[in-house]
PDB file of N, CA and C in Angstrom:
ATOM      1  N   UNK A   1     157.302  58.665  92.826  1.00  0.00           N
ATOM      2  CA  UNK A   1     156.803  60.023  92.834  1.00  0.00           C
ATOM      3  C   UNK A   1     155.735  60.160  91.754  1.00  0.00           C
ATOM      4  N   UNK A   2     154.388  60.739  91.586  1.00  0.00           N
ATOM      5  CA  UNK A   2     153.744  61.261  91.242  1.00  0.00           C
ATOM      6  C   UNK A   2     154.194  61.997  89.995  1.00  0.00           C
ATOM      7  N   UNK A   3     153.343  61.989  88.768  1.00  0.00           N
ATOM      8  CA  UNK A   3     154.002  62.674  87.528  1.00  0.00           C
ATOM      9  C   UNK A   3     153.908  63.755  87.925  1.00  0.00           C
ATOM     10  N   UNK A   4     153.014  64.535  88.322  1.00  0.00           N
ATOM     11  CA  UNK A   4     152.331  65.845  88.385  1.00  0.00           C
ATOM     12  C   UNK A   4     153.387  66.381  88.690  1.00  0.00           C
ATOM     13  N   UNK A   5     153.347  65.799  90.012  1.00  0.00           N
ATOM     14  CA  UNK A   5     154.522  66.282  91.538  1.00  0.00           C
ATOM     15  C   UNK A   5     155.865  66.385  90.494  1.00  0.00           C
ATOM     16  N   UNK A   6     156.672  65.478  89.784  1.00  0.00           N
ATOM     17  CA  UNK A   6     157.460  65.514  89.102  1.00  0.00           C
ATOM     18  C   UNK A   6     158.067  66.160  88.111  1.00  0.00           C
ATOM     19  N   UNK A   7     156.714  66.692  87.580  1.00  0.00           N
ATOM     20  CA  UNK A   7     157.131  68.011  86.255  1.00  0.00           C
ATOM     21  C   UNK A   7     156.740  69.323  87.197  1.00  0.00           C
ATOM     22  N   UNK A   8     156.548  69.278  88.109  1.00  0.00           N
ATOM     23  CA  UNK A   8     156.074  70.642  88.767  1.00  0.00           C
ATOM     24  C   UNK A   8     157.333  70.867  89.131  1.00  0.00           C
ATOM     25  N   UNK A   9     158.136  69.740  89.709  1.00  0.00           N
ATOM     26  CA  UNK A   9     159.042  69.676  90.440  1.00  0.00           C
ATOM     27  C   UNK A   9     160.278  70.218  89.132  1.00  0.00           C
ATOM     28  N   UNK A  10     160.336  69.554  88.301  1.00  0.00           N
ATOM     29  CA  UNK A  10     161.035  70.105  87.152  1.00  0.00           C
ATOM     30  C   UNK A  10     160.858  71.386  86.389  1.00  0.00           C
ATOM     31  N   UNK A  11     159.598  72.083  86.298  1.00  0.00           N
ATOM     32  CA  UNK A  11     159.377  73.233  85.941  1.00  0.00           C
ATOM     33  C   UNK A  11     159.943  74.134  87.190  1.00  0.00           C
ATOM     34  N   UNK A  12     160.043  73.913  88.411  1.00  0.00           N
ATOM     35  CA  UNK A  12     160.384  74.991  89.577  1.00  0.00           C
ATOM     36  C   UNK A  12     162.135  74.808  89.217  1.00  0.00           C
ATOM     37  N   UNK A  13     162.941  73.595  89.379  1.00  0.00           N
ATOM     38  CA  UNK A  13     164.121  73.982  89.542  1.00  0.00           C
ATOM     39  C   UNK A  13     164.979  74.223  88.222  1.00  0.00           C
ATOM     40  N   UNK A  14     163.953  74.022  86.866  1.00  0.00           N
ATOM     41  CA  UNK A  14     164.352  75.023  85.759  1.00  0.00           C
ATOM     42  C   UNK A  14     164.006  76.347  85.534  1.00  0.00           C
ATOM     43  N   UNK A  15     163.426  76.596  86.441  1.00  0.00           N
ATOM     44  CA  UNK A  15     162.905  77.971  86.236  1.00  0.00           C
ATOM     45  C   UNK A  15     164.138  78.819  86.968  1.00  0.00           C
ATOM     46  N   UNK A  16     164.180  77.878  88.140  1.00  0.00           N
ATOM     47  CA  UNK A  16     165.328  78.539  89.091  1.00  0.00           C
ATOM     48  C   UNK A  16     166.663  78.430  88.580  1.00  0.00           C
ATOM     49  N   UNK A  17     166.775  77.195  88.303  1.00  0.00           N
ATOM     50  CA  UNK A  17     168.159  76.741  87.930  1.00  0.00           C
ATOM     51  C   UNK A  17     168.603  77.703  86.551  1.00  0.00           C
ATOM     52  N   UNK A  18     167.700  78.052  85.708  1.00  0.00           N
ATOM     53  CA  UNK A  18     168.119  78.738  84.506  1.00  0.00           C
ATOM     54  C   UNK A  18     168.665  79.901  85.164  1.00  0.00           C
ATOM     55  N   UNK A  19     167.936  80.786  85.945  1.00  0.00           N
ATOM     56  CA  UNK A  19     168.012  82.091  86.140  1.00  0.00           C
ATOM     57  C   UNK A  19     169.513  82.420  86.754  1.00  0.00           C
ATOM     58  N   UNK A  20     169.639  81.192  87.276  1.00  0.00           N
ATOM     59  CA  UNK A  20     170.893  81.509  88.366  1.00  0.00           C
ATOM     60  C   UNK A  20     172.088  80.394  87.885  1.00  0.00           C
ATOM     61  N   UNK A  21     171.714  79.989  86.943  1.00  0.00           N
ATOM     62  CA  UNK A  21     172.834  79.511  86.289  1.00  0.00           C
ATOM     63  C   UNK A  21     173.389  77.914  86.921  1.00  0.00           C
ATOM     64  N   UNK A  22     171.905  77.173  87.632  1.00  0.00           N
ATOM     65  CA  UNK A  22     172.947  76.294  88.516  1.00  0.00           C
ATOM     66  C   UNK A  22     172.315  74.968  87.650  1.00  0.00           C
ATOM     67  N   UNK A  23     173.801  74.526  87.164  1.00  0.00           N
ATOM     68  CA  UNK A  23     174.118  73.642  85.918  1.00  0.00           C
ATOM     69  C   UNK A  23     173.732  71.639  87.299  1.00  0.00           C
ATOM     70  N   UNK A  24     174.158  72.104  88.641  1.00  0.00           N
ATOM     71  CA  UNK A  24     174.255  71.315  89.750  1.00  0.00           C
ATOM     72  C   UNK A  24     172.310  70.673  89.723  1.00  0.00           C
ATOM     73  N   UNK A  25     171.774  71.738  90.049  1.00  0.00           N
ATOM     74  CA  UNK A  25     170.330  71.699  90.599  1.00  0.00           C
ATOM     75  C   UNK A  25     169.719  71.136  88.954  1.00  0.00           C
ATOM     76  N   UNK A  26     170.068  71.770  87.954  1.00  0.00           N
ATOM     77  CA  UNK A  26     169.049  71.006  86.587  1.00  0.00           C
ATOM     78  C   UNK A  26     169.626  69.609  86.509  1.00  0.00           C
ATOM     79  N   UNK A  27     171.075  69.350  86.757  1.00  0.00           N
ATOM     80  CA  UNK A  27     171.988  68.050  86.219  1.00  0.00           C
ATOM     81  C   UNK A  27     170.613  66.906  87.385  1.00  0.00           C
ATOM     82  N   UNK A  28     170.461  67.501  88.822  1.00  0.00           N
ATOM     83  CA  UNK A  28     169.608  66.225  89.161  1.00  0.00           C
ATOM     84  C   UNK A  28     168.511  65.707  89.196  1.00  0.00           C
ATOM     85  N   UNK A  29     167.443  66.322  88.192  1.00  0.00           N
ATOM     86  CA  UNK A  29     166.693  66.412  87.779  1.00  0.00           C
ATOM     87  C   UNK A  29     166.481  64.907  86.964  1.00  0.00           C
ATOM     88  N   UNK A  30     167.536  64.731  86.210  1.00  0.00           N
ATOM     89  CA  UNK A  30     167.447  63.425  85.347  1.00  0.00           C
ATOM     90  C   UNK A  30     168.117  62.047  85.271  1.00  0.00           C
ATOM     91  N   UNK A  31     167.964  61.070  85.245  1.00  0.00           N
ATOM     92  CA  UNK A  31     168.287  59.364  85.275  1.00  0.00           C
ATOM     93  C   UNK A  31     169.512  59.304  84.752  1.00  0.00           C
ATOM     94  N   UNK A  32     170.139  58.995  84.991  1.00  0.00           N
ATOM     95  CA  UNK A  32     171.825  58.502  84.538  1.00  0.00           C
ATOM     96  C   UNK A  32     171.212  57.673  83.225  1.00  0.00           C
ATOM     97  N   UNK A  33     171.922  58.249  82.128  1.00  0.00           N
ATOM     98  CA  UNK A  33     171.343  57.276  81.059  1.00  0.00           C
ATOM     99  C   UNK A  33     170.062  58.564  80.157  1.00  0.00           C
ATOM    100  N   UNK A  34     169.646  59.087  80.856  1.00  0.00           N
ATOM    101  CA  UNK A  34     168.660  60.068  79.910  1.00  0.00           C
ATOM    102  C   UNK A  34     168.991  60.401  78.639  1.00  0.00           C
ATOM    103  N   UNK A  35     167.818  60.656  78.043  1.00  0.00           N
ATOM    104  CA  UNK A  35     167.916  60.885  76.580  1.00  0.00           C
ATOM    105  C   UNK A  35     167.461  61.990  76.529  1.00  0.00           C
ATOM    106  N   UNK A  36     168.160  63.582  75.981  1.00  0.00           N
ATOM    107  CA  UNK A  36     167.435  64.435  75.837  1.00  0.00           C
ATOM    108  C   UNK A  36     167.576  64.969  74.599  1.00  0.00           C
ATOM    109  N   UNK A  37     167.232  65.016  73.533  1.00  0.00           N
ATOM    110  CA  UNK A  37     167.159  66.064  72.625  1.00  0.00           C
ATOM    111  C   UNK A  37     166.809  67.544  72.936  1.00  0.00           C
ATOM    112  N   UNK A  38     167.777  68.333  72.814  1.00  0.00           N
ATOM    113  CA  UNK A  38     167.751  70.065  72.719  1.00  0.00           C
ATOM    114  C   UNK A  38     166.672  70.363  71.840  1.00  0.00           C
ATOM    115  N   UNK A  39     166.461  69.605  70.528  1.00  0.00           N
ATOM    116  CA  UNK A  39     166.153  70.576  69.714  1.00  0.00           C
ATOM    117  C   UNK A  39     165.919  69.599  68.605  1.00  0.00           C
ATOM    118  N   UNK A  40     164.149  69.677  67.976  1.00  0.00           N
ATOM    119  CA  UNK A  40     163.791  68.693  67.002  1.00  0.00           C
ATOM    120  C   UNK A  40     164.961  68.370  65.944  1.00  0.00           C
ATOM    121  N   UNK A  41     165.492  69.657  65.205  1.00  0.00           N
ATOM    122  CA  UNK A  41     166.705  69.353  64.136  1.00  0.00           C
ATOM    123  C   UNK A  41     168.426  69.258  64.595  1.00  0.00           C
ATOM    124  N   UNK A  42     168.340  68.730  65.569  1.00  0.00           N
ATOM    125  CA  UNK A  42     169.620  68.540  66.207  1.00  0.00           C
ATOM    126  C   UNK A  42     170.013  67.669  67.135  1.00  0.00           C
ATOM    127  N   UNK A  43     171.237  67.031  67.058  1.00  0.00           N
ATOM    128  CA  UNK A  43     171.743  65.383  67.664  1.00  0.00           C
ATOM    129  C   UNK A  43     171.726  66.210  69.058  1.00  0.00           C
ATOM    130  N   UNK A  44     171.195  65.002  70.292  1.00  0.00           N
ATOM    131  CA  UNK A  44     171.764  65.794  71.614  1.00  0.00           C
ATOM    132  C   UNK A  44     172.931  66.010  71.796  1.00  0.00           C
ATOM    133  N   UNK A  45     173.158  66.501  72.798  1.00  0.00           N
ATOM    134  CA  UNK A  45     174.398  67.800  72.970  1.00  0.00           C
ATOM    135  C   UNK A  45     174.804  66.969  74.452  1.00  0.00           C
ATOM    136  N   UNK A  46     175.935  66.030  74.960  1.00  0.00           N
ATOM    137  CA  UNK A  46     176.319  66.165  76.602  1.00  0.00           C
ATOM    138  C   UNK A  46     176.811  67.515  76.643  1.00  0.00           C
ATOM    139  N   UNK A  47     176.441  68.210  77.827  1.00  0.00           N
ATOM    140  CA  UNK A  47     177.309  69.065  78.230  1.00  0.00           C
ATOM    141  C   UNK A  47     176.249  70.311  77.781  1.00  0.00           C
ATOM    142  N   UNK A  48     174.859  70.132  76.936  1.00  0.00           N
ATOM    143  CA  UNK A  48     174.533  70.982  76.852  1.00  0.00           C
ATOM    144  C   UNK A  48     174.424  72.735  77.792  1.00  0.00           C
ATOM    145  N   UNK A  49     173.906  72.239  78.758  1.00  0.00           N
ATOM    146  CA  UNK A  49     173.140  72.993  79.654  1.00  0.00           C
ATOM    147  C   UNK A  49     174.860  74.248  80.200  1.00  0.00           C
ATOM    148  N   UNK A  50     175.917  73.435  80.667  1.00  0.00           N
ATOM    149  CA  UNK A  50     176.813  74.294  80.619  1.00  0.00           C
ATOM    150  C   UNK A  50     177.694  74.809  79.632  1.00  0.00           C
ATOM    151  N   UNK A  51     177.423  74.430  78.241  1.00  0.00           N
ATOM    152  CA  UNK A  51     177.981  75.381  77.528  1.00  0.00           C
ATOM    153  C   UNK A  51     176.847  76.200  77.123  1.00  0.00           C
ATOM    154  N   UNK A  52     175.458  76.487  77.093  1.00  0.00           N
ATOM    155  CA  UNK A  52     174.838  77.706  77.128  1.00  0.00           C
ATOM    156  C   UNK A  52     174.732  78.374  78.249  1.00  0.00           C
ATOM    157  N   UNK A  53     175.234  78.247  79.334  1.00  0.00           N
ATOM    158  CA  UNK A  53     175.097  78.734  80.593  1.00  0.00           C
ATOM    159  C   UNK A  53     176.517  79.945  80.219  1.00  0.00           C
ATOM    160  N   UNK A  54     177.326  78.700  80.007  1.00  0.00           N
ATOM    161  CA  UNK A  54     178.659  79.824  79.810  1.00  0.00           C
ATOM    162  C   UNK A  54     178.621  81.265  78.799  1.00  0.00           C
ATOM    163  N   UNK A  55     177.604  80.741  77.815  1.00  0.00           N
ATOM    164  CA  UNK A  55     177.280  81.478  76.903  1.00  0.00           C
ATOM    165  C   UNK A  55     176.315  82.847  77.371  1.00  0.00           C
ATOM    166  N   UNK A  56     176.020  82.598  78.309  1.00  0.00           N
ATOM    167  CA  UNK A  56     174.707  83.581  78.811  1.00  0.00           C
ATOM    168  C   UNK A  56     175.300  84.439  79.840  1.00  0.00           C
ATOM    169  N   UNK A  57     175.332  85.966  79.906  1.00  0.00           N
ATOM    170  CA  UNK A  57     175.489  86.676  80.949  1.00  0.00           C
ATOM    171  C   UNK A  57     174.417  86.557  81.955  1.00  0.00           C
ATOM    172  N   UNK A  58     173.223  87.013  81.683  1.00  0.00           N
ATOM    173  CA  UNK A  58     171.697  86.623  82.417  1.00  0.00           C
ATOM    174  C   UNK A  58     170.648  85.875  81.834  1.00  0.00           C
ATOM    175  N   UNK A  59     169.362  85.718  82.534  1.00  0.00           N
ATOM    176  CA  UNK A  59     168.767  84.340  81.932  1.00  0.00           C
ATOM    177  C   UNK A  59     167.177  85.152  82.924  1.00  0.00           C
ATOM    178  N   UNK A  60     165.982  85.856  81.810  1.00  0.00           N
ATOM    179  CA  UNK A  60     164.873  85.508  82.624  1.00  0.00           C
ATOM    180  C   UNK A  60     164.086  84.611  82.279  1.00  0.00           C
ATOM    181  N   UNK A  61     162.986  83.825  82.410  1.00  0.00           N
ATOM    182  CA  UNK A  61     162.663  82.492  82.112  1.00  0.00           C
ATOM    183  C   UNK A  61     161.069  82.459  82.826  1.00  0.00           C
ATOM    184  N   UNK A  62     160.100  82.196  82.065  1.00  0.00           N
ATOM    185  CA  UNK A  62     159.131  81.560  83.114  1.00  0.00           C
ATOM    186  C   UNK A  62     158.272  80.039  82.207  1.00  0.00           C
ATOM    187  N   UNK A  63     158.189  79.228  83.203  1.00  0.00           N
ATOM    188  CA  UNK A  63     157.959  77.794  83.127  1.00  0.00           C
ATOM    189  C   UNK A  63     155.917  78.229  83.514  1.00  0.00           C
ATOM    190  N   UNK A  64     155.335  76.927  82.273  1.00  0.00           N
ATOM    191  CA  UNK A  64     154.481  76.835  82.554  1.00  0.00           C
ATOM    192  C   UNK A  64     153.789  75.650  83.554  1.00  0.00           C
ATOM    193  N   UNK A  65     152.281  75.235  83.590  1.00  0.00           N
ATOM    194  CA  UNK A  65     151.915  74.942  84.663  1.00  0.00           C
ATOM    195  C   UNK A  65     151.978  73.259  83.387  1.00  0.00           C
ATOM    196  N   UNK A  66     152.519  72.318  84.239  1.00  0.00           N
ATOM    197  CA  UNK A  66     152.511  70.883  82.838  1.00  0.00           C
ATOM    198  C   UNK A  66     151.521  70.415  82.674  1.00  0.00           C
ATOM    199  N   UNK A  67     151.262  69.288  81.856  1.00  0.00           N
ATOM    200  CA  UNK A  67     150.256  68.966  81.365  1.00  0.00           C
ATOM    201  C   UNK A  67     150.462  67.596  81.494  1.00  0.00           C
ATOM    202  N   UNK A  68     149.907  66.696  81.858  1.00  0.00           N
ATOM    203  CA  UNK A  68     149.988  65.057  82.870  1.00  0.00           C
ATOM    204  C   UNK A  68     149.430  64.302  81.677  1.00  0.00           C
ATOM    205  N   UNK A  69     149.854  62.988  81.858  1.00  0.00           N
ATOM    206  CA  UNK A  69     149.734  61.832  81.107  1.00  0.00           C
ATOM    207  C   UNK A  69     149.774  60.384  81.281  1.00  0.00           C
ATOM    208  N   UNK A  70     149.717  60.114  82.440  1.00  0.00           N
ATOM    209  CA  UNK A  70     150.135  58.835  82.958  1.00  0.00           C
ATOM    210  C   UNK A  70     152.016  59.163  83.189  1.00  0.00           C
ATOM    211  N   UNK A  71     152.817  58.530  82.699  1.00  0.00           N
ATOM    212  CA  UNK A  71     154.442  59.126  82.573  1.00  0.00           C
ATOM    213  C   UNK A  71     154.972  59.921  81.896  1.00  0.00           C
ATOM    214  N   UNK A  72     153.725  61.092  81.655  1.00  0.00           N
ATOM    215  CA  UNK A  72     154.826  61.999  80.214  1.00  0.00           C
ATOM    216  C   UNK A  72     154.057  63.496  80.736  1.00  0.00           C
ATOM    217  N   UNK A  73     155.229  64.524  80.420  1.00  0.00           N
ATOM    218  CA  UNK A  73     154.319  65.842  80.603  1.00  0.00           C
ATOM    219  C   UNK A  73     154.821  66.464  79.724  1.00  0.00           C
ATOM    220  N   UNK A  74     154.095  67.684  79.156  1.00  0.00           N
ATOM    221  CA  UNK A  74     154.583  68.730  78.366  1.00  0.00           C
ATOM    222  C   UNK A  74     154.653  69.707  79.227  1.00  0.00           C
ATOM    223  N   UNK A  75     155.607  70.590  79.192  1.00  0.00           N
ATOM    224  CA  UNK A  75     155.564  72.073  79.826  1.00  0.00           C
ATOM    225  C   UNK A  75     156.285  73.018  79.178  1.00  0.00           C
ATOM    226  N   UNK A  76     154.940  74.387  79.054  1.00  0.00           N
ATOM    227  CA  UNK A  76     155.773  75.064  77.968  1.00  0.00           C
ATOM    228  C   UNK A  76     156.695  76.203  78.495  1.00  0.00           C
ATOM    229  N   UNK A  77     157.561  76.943  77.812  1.00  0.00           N
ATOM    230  CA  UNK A  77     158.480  77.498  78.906  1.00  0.00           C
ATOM    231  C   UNK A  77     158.654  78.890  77.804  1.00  0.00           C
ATOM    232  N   UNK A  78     159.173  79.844  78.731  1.00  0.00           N
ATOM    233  CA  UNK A  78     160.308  81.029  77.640  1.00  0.00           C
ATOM    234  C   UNK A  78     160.778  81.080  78.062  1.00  0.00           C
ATOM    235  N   UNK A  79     161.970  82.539  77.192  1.00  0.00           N
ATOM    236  CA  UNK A  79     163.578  82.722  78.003  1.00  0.00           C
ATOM    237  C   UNK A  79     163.665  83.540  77.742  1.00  0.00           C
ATOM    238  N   UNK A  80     164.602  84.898  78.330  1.00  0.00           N
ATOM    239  CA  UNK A  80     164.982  86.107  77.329  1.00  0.00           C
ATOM    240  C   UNK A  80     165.975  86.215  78.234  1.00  0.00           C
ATOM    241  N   UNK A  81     167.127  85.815  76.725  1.00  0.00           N
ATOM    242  CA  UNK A  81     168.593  85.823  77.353  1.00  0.00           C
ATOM    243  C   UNK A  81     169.665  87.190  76.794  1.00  0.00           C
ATOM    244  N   UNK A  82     170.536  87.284  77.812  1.00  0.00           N
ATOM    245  CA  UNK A  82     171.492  88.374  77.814  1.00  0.00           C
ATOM    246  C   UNK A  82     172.937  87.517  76.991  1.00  0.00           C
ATOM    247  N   UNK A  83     173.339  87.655  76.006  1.00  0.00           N
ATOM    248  CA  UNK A  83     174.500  86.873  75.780  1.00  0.00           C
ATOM    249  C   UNK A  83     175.792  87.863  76.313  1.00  0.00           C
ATOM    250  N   UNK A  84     176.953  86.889  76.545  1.00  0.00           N
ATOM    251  CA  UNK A  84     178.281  87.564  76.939  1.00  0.00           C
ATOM    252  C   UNK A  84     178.510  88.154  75.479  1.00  0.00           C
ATOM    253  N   UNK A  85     178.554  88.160  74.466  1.00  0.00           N
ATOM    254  CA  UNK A  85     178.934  88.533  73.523  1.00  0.00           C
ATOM    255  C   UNK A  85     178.139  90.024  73.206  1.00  0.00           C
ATOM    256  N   UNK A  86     177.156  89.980  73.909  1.00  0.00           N
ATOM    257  CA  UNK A  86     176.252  91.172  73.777  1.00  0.00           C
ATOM    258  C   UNK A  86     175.213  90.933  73.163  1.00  0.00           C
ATOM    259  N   UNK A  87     174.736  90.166  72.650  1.00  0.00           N
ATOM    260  CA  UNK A  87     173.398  89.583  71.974  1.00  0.00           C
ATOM    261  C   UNK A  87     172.246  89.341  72.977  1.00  0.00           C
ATOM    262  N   UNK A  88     171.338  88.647  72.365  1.00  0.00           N
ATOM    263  CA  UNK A  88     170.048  88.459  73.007  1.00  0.00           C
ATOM    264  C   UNK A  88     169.631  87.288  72.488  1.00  0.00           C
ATOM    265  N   UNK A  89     168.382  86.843  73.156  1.00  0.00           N
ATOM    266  CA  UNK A  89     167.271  85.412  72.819  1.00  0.00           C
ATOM    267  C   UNK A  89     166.089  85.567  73.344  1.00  0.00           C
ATOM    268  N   UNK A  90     165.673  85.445  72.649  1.00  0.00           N
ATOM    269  CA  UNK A  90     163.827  85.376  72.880  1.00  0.00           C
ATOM    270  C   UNK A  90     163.250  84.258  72.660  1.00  0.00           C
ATOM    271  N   UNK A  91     163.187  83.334  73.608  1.00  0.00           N
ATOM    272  CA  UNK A  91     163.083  82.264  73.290  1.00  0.00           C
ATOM    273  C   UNK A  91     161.429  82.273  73.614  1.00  0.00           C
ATOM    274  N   UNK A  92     161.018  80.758  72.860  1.00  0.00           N
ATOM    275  CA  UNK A  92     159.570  80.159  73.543  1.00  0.00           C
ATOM    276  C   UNK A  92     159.445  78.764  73.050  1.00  0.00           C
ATOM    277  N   UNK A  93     159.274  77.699  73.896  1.00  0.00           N
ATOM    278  CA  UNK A  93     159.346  76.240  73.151  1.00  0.00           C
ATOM    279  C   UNK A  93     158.440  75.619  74.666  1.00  0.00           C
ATOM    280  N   UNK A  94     158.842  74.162  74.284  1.00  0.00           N
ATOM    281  CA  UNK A  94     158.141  73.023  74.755  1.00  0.00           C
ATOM    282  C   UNK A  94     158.472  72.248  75.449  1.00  0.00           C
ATOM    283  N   UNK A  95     159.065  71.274  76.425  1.00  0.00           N
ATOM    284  CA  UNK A  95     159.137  70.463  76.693  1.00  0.00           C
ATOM    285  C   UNK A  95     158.927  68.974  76.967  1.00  0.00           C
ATOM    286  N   UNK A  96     158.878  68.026  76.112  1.00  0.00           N
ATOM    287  CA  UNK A  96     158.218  67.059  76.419  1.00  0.00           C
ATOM    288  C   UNK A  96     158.936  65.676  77.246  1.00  0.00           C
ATOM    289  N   UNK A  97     158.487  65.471  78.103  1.00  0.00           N
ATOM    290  CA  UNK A  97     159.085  64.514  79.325  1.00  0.00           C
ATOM    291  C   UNK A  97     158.576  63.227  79.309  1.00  0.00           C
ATOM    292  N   UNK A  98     159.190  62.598  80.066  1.00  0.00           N
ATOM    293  CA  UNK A  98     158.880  61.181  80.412  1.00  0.00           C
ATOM    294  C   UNK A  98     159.439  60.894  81.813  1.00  0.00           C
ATOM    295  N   UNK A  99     158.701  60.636  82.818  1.00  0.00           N
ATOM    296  CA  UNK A  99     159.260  60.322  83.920  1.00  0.00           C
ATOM    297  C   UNK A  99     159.518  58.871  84.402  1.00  0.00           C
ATOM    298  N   UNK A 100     161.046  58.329  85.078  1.00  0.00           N
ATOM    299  CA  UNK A 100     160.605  57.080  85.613  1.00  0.00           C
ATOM    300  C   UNK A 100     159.767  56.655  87.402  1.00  0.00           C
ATOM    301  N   UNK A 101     160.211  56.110  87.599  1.00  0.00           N
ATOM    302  CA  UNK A 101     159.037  56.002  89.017  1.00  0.00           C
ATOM    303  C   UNK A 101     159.786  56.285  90.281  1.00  0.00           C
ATOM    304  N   UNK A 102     160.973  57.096  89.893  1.00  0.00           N
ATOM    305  CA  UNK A 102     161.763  58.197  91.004  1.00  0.00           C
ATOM    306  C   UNK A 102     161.220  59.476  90.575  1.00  0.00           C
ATOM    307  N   UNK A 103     160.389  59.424  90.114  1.00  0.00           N
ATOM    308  CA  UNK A 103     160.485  61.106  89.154  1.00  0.00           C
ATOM    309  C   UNK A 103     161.076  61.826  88.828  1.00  0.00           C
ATOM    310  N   UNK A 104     162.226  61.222  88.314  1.00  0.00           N
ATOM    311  CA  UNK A 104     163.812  61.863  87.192  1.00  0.00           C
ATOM    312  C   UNK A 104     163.076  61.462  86.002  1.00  0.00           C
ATOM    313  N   UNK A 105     163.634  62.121  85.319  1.00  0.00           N
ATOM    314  CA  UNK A 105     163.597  62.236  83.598  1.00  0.00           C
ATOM    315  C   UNK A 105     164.530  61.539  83.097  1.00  0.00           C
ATOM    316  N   UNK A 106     163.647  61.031  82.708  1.00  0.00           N
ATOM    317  CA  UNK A 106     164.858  59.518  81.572  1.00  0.00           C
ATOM    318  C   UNK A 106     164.314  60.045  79.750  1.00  0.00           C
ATOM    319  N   UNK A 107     163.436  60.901  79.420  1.00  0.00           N
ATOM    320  CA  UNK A 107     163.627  60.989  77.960  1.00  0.00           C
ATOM    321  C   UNK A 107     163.092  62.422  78.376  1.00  0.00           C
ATOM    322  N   UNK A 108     163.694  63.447  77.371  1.00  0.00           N
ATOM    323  CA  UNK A 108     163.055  64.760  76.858  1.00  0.00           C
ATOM    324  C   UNK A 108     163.319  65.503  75.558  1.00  0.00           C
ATOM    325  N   UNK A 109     162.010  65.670  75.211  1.00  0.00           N
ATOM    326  CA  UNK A 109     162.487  66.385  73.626  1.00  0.00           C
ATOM    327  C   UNK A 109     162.175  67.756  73.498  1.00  0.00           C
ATOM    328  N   UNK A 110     162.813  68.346  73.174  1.00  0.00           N
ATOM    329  CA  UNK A 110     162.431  69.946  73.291  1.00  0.00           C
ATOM    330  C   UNK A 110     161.884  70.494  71.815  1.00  0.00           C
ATOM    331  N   UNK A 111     161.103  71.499  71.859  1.00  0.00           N
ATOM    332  CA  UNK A 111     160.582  72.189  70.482  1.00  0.00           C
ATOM    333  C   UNK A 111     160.562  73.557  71.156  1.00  0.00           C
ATOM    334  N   UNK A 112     161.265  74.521  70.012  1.00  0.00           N
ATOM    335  CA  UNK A 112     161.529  75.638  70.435  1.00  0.00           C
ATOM    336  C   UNK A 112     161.957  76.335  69.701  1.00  0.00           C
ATOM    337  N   UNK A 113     161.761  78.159  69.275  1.00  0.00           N
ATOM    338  CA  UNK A 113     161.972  79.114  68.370  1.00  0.00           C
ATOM    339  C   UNK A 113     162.444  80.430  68.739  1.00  0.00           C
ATOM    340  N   UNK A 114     163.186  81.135  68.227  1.00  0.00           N
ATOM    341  CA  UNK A 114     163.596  82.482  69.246  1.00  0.00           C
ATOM    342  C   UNK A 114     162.513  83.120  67.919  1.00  0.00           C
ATOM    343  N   UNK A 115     162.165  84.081  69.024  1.00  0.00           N
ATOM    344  CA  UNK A 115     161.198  85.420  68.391  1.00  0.00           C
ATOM    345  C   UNK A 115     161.793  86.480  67.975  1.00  0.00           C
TER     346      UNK A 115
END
């Protein structure tokens, strides 16, 4: 698959997958074996994606258009989340990818700040 095609493809079913909570549709997105860092100052997390899901009552989100490299894209993204606890997030960060030649994600590092 095509990088382009690949982070486009990843920016649509995170965009979707955030909103609606489907932990199924982001999980196949990436290579058995992936490496993702959440977050420059922090060890990755398994299990990330559904314990902030659990954490979130609603989720709006919009994904930007990526940026190509031979196997790597950046795409920048926000969030503005509803917490169950009653809180909020204002998120805005980065994504940086690496695709293999299925166009799953085998490395991603995220950079990101709530406002």
């Amino acid at each position: 698959m095509d990088t382009r095609e690949a982070a486009q493809r990843w920016a649509d079913v995170w965009e979707r997958g955030w909103r609606e909570h489907d932990t199924d549709a982001i999980g196949a997105l990436y290579a058995d074996g992936a490496y993702w860092q959440q977050h420059p100052f922090r060890d990755p997390e398994p299990g990330y994606v559904a314990r902030v899901f659990d954490e979130e009552e609603s989720a709006q989100c919009e994904f930007g258009a990526p940026i190509v490299d031979g196997d790597r894209a950046a795409v920048p993204w926000s969030g503005q989340t509803r917490l169950v606890d009653g809180g909020a997030e204002d998120l805005i960060g980065v994504s940086l990818l690496r695709f293999d030649s299925d166009g799953l994600v085998v490395e991603q590092r995220d950079i990101w700040v709530g406002r």
